[in-house]
C-alpha atoms as a PDB file:
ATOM      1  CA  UNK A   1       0.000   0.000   0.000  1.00  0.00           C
ATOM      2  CA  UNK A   2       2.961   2.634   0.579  1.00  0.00           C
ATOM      3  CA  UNK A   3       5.673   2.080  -1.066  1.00  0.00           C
ATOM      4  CA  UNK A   4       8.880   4.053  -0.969  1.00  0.00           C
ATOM      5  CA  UNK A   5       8.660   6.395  -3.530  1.00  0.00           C
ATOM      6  CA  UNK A   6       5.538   7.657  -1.418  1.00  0.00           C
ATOM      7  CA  UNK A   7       7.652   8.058   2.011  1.00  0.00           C
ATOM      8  CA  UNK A   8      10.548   9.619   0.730  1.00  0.00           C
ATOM      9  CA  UNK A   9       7.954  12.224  -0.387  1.00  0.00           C
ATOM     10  CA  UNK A  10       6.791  12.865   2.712  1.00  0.00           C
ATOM     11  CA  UNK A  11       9.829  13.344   4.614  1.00  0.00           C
ATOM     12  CA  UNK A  12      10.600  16.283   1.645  1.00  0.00           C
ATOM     13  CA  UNK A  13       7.729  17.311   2.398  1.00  0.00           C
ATOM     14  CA  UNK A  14       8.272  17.537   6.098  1.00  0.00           C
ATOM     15  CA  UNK A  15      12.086  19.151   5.905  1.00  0.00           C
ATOM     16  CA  UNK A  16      11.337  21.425   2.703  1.00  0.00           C
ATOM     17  CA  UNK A  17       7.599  23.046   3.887  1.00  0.00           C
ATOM     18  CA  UNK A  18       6.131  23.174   0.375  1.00  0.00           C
ATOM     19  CA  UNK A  19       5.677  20.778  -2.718  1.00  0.00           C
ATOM     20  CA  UNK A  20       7.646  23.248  -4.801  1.00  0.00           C
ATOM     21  CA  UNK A  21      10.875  22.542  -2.087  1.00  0.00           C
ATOM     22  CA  UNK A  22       9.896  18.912  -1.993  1.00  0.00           C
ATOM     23  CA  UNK A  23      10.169  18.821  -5.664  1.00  0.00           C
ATOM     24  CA  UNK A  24      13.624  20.461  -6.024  1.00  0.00           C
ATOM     25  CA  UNK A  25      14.812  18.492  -3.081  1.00  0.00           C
ATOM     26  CA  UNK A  26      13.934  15.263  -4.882  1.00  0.00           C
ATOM     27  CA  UNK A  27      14.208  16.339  -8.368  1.00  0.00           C
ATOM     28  CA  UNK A  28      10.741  15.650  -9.604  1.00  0.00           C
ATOM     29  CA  UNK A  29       8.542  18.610 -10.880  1.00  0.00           C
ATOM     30  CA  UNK A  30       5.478  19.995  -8.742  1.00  0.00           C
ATOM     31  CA  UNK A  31       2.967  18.278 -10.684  1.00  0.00           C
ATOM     32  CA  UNK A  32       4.801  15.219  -9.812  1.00  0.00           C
ATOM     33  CA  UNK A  33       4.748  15.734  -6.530  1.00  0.00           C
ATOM     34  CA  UNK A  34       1.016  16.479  -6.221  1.00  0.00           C
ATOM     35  CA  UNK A  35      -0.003  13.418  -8.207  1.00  0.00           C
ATOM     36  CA  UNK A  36       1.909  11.054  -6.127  1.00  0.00           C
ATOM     37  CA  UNK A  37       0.382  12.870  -2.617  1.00  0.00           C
ATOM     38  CA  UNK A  38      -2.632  12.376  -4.325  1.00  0.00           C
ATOM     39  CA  UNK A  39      -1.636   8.721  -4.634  1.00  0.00           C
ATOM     40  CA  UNK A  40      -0.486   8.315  -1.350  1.00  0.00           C
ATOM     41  CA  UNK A  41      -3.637   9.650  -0.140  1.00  0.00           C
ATOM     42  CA  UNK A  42      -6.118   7.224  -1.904  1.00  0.00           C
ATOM     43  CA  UNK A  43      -4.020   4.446  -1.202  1.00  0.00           C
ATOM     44  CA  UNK A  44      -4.481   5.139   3.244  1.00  0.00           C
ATOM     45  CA  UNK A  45      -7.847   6.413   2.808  1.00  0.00           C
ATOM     46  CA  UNK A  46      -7.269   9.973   5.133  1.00  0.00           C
ATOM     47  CA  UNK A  47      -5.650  13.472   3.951  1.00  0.00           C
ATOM     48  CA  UNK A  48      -1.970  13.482   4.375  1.00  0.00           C
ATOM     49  CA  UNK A  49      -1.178  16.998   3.811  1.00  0.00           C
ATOM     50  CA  UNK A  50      -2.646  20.194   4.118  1.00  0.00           C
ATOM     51  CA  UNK A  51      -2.748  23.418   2.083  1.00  0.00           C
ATOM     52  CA  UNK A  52      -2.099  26.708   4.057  1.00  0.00           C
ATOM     53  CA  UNK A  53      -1.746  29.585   1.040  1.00  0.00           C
ATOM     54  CA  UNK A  54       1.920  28.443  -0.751  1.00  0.00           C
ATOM     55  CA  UNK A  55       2.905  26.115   1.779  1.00  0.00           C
ATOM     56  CA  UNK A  56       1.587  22.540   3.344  1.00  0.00           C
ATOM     57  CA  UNK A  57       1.702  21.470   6.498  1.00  0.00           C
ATOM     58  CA  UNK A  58       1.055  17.791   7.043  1.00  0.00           C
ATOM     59  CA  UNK A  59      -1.779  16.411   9.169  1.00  0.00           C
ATOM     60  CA  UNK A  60      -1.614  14.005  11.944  1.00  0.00           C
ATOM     61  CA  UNK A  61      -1.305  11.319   9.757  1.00  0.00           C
ATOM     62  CA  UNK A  62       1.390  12.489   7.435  1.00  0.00           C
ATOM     63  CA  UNK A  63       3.399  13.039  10.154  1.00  0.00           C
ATOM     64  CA  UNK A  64       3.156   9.462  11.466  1.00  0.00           C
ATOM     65  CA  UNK A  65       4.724   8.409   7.857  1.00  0.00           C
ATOM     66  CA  UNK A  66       7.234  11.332   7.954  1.00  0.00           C
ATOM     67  CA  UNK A  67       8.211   9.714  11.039  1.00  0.00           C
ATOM     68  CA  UNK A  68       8.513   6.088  10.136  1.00  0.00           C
ATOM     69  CA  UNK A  69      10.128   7.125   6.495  1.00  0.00           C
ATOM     70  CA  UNK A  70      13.217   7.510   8.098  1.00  0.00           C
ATOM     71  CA  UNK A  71      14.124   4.340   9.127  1.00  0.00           C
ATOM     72  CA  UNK A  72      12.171   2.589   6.633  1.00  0.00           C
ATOM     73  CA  UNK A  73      14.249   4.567   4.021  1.00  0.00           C
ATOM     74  CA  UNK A  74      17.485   3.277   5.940  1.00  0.00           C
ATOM     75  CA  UNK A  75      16.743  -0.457   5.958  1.00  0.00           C
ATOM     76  CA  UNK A  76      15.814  -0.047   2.490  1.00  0.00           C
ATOM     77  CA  UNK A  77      19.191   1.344   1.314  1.00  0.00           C
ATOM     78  CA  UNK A  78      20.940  -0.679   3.424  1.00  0.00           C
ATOM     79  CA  UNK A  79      19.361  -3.790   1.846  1.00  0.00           C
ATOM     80  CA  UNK A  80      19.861  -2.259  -1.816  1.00  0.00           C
ATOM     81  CA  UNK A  81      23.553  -2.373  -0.834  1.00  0.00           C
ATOM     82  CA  UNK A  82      23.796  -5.714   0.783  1.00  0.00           C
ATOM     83  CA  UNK A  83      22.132  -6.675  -2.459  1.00  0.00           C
ATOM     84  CA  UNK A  84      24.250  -5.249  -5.140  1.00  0.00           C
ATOM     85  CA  UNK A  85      27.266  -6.500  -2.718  1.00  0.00           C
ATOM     86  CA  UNK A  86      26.280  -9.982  -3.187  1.00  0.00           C
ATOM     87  CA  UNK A  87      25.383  -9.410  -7.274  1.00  0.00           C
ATOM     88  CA  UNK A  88      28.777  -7.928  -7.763  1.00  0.00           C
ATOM     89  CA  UNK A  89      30.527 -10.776  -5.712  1.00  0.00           C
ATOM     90  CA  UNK A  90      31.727  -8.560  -2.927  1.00  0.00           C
ATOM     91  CA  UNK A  91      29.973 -10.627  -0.601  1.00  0.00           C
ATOM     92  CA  UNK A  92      27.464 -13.551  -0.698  1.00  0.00           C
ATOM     93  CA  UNK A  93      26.892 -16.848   1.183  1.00  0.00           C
ATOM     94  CA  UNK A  94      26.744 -20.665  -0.527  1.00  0.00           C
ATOM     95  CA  UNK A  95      25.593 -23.553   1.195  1.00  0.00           C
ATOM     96  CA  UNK A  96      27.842 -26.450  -0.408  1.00  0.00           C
ATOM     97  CA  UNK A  97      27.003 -30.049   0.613  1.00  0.00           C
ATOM     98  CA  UNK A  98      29.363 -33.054  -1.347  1.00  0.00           C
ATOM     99  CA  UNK A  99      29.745 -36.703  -0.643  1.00  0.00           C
ATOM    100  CA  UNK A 100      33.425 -37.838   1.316  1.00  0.00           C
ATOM    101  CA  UNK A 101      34.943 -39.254  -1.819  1.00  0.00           C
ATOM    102  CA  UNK A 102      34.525 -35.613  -3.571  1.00  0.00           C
ATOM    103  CA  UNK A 103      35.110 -34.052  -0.559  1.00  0.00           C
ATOM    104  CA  UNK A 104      38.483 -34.944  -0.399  1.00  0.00           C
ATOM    105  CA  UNK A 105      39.027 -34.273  -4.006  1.00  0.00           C
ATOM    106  CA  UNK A 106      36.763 -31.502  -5.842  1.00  0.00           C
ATOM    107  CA  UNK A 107      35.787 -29.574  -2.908  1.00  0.00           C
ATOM    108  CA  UNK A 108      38.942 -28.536  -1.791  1.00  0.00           C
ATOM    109  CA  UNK A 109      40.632 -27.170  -5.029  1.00  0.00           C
ATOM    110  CA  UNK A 110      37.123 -25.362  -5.627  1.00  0.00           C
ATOM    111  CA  UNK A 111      36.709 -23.431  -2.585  1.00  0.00           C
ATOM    112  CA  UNK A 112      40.577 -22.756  -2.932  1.00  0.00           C
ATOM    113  CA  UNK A 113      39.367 -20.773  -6.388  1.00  0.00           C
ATOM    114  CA  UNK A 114      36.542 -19.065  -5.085  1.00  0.00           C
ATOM    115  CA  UNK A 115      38.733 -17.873  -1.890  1.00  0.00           C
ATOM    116  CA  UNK A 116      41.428 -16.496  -4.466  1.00  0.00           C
ATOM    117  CA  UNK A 117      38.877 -15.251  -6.614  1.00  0.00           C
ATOM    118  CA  UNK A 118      36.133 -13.769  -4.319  1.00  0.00           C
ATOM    119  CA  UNK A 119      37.402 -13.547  -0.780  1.00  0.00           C
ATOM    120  CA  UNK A 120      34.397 -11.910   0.608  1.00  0.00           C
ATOM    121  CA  UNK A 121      32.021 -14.564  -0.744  1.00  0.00           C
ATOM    122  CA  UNK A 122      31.807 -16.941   2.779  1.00  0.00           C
ATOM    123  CA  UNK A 123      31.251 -21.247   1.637  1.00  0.00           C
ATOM    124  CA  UNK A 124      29.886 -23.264   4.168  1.00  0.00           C
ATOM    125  CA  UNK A 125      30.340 -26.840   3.636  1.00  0.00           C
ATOM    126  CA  UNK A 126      28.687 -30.288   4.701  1.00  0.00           C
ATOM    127  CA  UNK A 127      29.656 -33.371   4.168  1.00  0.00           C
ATOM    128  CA  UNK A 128      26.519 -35.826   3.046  1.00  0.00           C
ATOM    129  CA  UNK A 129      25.587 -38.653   0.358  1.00  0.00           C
ATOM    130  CA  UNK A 130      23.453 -37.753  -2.362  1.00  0.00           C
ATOM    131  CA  UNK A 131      19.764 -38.839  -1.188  1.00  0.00           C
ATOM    132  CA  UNK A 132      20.797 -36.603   2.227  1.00  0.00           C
ATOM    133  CA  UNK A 133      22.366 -33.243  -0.090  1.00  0.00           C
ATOM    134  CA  UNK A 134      19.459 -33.447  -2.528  1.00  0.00           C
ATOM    135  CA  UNK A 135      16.932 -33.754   0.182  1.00  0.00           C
ATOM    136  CA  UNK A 136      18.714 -30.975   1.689  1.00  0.00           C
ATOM    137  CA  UNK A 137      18.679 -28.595  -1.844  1.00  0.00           C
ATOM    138  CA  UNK A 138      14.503 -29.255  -2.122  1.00  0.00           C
ATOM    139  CA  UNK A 139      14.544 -27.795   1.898  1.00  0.00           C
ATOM    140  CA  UNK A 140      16.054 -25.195   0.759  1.00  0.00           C
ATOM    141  CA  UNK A 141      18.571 -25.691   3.228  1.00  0.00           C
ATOM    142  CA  UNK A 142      21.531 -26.333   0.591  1.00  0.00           C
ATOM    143  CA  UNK A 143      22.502 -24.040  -2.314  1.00  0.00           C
ATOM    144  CA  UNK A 144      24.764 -26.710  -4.404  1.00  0.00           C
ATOM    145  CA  UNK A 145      24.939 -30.695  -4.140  1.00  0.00           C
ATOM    146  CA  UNK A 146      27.834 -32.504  -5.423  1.00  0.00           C
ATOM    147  CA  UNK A 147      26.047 -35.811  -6.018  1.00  0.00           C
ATOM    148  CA  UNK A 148      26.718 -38.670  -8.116  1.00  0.00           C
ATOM    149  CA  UNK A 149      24.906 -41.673  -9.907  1.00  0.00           C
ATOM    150  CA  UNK A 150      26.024 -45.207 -11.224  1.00  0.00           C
ATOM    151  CA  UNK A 151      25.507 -46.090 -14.664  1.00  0.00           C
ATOM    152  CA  UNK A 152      21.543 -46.524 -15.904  1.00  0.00           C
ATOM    153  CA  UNK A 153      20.558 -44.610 -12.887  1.00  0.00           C
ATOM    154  CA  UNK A 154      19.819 -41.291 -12.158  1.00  0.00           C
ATOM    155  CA  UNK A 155      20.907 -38.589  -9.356  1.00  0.00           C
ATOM    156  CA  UNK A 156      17.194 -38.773  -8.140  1.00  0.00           C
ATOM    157  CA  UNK A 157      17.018 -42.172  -8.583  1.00  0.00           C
ATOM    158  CA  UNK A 158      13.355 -42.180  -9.799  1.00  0.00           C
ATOM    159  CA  UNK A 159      12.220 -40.424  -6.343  1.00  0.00           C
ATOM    160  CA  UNK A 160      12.839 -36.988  -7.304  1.00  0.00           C
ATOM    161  CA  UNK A 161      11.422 -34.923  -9.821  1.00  0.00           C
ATOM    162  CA  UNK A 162      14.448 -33.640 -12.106  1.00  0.00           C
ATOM    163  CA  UNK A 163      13.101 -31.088 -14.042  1.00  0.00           C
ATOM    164  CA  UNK A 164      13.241 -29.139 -10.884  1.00  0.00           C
ATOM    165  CA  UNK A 165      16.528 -29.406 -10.700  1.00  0.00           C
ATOM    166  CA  UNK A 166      19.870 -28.333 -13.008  1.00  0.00           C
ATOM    167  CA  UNK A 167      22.204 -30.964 -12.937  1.00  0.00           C
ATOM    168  CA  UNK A 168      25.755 -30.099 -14.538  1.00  0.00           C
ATOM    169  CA  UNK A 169      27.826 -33.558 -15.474  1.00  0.00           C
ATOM    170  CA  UNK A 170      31.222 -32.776 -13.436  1.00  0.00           C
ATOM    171  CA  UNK A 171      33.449 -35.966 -14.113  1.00  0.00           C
ATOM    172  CA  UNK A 172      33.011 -39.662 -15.350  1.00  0.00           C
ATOM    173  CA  UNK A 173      34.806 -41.464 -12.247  1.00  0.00           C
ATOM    174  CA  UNK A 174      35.760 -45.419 -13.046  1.00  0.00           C
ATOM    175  CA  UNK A 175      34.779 -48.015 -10.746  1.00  0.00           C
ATOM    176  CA  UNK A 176      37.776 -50.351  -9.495  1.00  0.00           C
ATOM    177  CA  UNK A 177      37.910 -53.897  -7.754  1.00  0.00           C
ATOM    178  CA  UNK A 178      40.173 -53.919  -4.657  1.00  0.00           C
ATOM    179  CA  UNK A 179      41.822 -56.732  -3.614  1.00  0.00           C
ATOM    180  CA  UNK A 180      44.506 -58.190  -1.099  1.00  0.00           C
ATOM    181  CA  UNK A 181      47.636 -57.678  -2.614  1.00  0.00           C
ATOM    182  CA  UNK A 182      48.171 -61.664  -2.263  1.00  0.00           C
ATOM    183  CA  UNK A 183      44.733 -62.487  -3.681  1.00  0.00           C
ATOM    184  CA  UNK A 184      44.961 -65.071  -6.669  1.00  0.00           C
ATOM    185  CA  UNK A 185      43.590 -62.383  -8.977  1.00  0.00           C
ATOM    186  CA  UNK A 186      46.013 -59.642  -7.859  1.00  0.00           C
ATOM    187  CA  UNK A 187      48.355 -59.975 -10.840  1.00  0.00           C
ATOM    188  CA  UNK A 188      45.661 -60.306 -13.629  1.00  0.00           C
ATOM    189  CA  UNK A 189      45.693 -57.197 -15.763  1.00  0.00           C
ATOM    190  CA  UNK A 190      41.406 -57.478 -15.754  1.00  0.00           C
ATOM    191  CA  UNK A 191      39.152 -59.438 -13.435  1.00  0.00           C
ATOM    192  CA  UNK A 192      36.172 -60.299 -14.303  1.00  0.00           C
ATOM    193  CA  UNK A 193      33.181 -59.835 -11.140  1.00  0.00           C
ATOM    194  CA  UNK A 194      32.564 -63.098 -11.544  1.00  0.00           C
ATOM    195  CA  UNK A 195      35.776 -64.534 -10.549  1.00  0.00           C
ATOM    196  CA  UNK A 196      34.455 -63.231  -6.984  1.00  0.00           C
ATOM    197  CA  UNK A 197      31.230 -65.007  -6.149  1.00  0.00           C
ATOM    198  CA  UNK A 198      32.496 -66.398  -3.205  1.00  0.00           C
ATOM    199  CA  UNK A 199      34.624 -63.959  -1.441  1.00  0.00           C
ATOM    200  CA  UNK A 200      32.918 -62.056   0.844  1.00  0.00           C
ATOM    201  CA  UNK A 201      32.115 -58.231   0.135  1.00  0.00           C
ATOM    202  CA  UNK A 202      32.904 -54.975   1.823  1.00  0.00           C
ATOM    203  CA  UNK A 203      30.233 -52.292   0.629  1.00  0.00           C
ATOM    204  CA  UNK A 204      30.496 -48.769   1.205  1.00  0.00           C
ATOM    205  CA  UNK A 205      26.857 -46.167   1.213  1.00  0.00           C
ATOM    206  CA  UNK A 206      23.598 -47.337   0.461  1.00  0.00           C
ATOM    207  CA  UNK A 207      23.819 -46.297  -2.872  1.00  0.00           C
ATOM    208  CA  UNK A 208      27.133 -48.207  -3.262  1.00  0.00           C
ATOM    209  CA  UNK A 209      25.703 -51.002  -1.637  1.00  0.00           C
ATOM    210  CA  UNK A 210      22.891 -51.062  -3.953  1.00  0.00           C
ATOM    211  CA  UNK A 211      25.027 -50.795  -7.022  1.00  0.00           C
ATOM    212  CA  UNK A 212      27.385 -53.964  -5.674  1.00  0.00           C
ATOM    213  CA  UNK A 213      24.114 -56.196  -5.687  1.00  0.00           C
ATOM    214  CA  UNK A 214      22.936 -55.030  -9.131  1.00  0.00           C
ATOM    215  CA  UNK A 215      26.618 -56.254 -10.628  1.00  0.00           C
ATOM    216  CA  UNK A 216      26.636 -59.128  -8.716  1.00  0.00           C
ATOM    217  CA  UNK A 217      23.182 -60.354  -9.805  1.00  0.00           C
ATOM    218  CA  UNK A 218      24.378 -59.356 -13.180  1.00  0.00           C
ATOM    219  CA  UNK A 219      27.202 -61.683 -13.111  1.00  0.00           C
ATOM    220  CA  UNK A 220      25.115 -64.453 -12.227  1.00  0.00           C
ATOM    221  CA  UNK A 221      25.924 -64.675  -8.241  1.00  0.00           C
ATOM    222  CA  UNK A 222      24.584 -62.671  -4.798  1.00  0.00           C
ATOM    223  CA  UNK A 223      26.842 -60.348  -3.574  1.00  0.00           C
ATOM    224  CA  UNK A 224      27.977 -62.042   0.363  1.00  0.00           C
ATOM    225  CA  UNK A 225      27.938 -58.576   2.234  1.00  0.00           C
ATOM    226  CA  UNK A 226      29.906 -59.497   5.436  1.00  0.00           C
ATOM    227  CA  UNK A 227      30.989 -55.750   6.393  1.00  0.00           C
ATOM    228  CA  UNK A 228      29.617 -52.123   5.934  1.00  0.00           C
ATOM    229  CA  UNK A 229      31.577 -49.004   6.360  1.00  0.00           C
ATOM    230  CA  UNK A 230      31.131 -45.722   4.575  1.00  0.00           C
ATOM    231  CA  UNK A 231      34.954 -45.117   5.643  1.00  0.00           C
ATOM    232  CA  UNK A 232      37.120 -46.137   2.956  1.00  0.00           C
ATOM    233  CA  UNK A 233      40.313 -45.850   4.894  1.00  0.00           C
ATOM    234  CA  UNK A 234      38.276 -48.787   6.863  1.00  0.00           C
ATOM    235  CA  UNK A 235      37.423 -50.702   3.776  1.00  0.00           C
ATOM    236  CA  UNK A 236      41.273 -50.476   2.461  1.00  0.00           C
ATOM    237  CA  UNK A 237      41.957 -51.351   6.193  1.00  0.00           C
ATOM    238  CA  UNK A 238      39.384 -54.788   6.037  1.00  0.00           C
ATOM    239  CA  UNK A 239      40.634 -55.343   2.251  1.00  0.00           C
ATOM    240  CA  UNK A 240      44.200 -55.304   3.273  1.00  0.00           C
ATOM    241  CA  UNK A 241      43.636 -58.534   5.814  1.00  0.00           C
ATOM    242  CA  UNK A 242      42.112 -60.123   3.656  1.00  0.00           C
ATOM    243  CA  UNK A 243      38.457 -60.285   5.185  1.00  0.00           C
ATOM    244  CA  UNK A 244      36.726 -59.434   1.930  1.00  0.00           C
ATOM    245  CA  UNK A 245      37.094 -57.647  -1.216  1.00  0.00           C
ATOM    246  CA  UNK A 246      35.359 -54.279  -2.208  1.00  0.00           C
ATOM    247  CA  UNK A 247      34.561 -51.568  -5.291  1.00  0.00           C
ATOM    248  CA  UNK A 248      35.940 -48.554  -4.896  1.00  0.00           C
ATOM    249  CA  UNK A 249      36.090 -45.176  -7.280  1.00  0.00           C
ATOM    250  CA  UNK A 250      38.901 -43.444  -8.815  1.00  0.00           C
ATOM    251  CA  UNK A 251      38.500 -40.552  -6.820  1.00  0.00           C
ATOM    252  CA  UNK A 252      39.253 -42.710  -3.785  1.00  0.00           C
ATOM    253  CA  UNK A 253      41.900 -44.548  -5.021  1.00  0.00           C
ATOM    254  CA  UNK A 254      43.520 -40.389  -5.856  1.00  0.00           C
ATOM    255  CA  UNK A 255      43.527 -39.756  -2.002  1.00  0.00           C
ATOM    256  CA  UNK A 256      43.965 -42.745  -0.103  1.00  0.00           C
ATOM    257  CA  UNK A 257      46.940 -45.695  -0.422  1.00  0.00           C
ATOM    258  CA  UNK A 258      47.578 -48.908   1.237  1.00  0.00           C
ATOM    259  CA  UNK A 259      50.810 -50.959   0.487  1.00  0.00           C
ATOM    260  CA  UNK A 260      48.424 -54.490   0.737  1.00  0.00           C
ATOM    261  CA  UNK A 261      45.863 -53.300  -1.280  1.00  0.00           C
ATOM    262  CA  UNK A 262      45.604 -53.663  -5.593  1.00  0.00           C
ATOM    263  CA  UNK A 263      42.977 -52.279  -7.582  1.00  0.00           C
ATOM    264  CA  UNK A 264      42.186 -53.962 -10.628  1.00  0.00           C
ATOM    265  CA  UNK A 265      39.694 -52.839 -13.628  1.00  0.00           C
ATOM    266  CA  UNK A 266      37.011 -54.976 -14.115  1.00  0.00           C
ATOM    267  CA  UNK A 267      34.503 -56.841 -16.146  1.00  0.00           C
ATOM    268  CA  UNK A 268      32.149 -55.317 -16.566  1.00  0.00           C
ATOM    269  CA  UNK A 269      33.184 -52.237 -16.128  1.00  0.00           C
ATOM    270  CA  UNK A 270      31.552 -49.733 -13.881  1.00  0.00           C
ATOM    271  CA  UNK A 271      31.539 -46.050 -14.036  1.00  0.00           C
ATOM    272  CA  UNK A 272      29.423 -43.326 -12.017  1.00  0.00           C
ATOM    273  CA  UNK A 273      28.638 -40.029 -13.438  1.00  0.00           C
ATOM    274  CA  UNK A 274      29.688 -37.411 -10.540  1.00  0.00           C
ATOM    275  CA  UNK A 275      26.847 -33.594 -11.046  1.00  0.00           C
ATOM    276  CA  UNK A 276      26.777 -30.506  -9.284  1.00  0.00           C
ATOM    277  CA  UNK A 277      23.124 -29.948  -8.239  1.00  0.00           C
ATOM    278  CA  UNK A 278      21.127 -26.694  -7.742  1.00  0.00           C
ATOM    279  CA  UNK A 279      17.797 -24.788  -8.670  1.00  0.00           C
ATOM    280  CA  UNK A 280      17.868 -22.494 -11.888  1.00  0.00           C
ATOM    281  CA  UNK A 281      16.878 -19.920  -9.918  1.00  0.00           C
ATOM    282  CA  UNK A 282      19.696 -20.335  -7.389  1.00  0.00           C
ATOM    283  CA  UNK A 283      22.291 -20.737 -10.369  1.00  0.00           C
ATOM    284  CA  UNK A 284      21.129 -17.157 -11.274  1.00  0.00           C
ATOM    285  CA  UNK A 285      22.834 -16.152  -7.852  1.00  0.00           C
ATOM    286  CA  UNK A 286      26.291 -15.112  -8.445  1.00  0.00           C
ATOM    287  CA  UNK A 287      28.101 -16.407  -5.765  1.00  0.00           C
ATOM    288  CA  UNK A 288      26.810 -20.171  -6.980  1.00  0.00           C
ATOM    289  CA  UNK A 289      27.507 -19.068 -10.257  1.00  0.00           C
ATOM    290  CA  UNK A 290      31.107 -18.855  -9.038  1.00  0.00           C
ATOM    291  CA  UNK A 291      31.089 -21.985  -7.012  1.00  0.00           C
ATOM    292  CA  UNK A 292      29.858 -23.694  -9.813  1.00  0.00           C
ATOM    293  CA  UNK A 293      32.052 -22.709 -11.984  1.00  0.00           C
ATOM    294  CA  UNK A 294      35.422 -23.598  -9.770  1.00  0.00           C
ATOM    295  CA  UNK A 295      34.177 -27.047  -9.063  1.00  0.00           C
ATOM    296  CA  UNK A 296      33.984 -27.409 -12.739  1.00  0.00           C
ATOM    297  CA  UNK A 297      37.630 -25.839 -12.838  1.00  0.00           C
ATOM    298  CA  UNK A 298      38.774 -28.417 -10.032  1.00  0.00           C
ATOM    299  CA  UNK A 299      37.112 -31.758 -11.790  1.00  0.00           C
ATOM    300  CA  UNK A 300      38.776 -30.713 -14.821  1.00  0.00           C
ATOM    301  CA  UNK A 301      42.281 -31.078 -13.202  1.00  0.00           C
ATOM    302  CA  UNK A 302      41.185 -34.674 -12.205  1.00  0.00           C
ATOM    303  CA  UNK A 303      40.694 -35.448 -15.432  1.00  0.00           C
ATOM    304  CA  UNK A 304      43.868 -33.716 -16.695  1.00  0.00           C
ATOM    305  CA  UNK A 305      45.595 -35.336 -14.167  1.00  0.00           C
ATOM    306  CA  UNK A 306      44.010 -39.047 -14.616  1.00  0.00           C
ATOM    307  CA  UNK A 307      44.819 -38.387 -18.710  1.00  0.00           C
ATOM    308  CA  UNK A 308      48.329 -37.677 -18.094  1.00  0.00           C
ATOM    309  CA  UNK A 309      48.562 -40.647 -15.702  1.00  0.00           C
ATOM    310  CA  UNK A 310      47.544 -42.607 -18.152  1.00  0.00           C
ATOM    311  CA  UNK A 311      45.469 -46.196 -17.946  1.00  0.00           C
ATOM    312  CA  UNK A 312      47.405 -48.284 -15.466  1.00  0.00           C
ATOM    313  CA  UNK A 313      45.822 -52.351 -15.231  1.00  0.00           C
ATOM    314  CA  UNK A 314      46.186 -52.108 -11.480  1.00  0.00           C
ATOM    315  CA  UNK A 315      46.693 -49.656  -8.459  1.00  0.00           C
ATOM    316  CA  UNK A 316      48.848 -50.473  -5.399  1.00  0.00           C
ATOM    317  CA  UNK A 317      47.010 -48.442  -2.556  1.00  0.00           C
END
């Protein structure tokens, strides 16, 4: 009903004693000034001003919204600012949520970027799997998701409605087969799953866990699950003495080593598509815009790095 336009009026109005000051003050023309009194006046239903000769005084209740323009005019500027702060990246707040594997790898490197880049932009960061981050970005109370999703299924997997959402493909991360470095299969160049379908497993998230029984039942055998840990330096840790073999991504395999451990490609092969998830409105906001745009930067290098690496037919980790 009053809008700001209509108090700064009457505080000109107040200070300068006439519409003809008011106008000047502002720089509007009388008429202008008049009109939008007028306004004003409709719009609270009671005179706002009245006419003595060349001047105005203003009536009880135009001095009530004299009174409050002040402030009101304050927090209004001081909002435009915060605003055009955070749209010209001198400030600005993103709520970054990424699973432990990219966490140790992406994240890192990206909010290295954005520090160098934009040091007033603040990134707070959680740690969580994909159902838990996107869960959190439909809240609201998450601004980016680094998620990620096995071949032939989806980062919603069919519970989420992905048009909602804009997904931007970060980094194709291959699948490996860890075994005890003494394991009969430790020295082939390829294993194939079946080889495995009756060693006992070691299975990682519920996503992971649910991607280990789809292979296995692929292969033509049911995946033994004897131990569940969403650790991997615990899964290297159970690999290594030999109580079970496990999958386990590149991006793992870049951060974490054990000297009893091999990793071994496998048949078939396995791969997981790792996206940054948002909103389209929120990837209008600059400061995600940035965000986005360094973890992009930072999965690049792993893929620079993995291509310069070359294909190797096993790790020792």
């Amino acid at each position: 009903m009053i809008d700001a336009a209509g108090l700064r009026v009457m505080r000109a109005i107040a200070d300068e004693g006439s519409f003809t000051a008011a106008a000047a003050a502002l720089g509007y023309t009388q008429p202008a000034i008049s009109q939008m009194v007028r306004r004003l006046e409709q719009r609270t239903g009671t005179a706002l001003v009245e006419r003595i000769g060349r001047n105005v005084r203003l009536t009880e209740a135009g001095l009530v919204l004299a009174r409050h323009a002040g402030p009101v005019l304050s927090a209004l500027d001081a909002a435009e600012e915060e605003v055009a702060a955070i749209a010209g990246l001198r400030s600005g707040r993103v709520r970054l949520m990424a699973f432990p594997s990219a966490s140790a790898t992406l994240v890192p490197r990206a909010l290295s970027l954005v520090k160098q880049r934009f040091p007033d932009v603040s990134i707070s960061f959680t740690e969580a799997e994909p159902p838990e981050s996107i869960a959190a970005l439909r809240a609201g109370d998450c601004d980016l998701a680094i998620a990620f999703a096995y071949e032939g299924t989806d980062v919603g997997r069919g519970e989420e409605d992905l048009d909602a959402y804009e997904i931007t493909p970060l980094l194709e991360d291959e699948v490996r087969l860890a075994v005890p470095r003494h394991h009969p299969v430790a020295d082939q160049e390829t294993v194939a799953l079946a080889e495995l379908a009756g060693e006992p497993w070691i299975a990682g998230c519920p996503r992971c866990r649910g991607h280990l029984v789809q292979l296995a039942d692929a292969a033509g055998f049911r995946a033994d699950v004897a131990y569940e840990t969403e650790d991997y330096v615990a899964v290297l840790g159970l690999v290594a003495e030999g109580l079970g073999v496990a999958l386990i991504p590149d991006l793992i395999l870049r951060t974490v080593h054990h000297d009893d451990v091999v990793a071994l490609p496998m048949t078939p092969s396995s791969r997981r598509t790792i996206t940054a998830v948002t909103t389209p409105d929120l990837r209008r906001v600059p400061a995600v815009a940035a965000t986005l745009e360094a973890l992009a930067e930072s999965a690049g290098s792993q893929s620079r790095a993995s291509t310069i690496r070359g294909p190797e037919p096993a790790f020792s980790i």
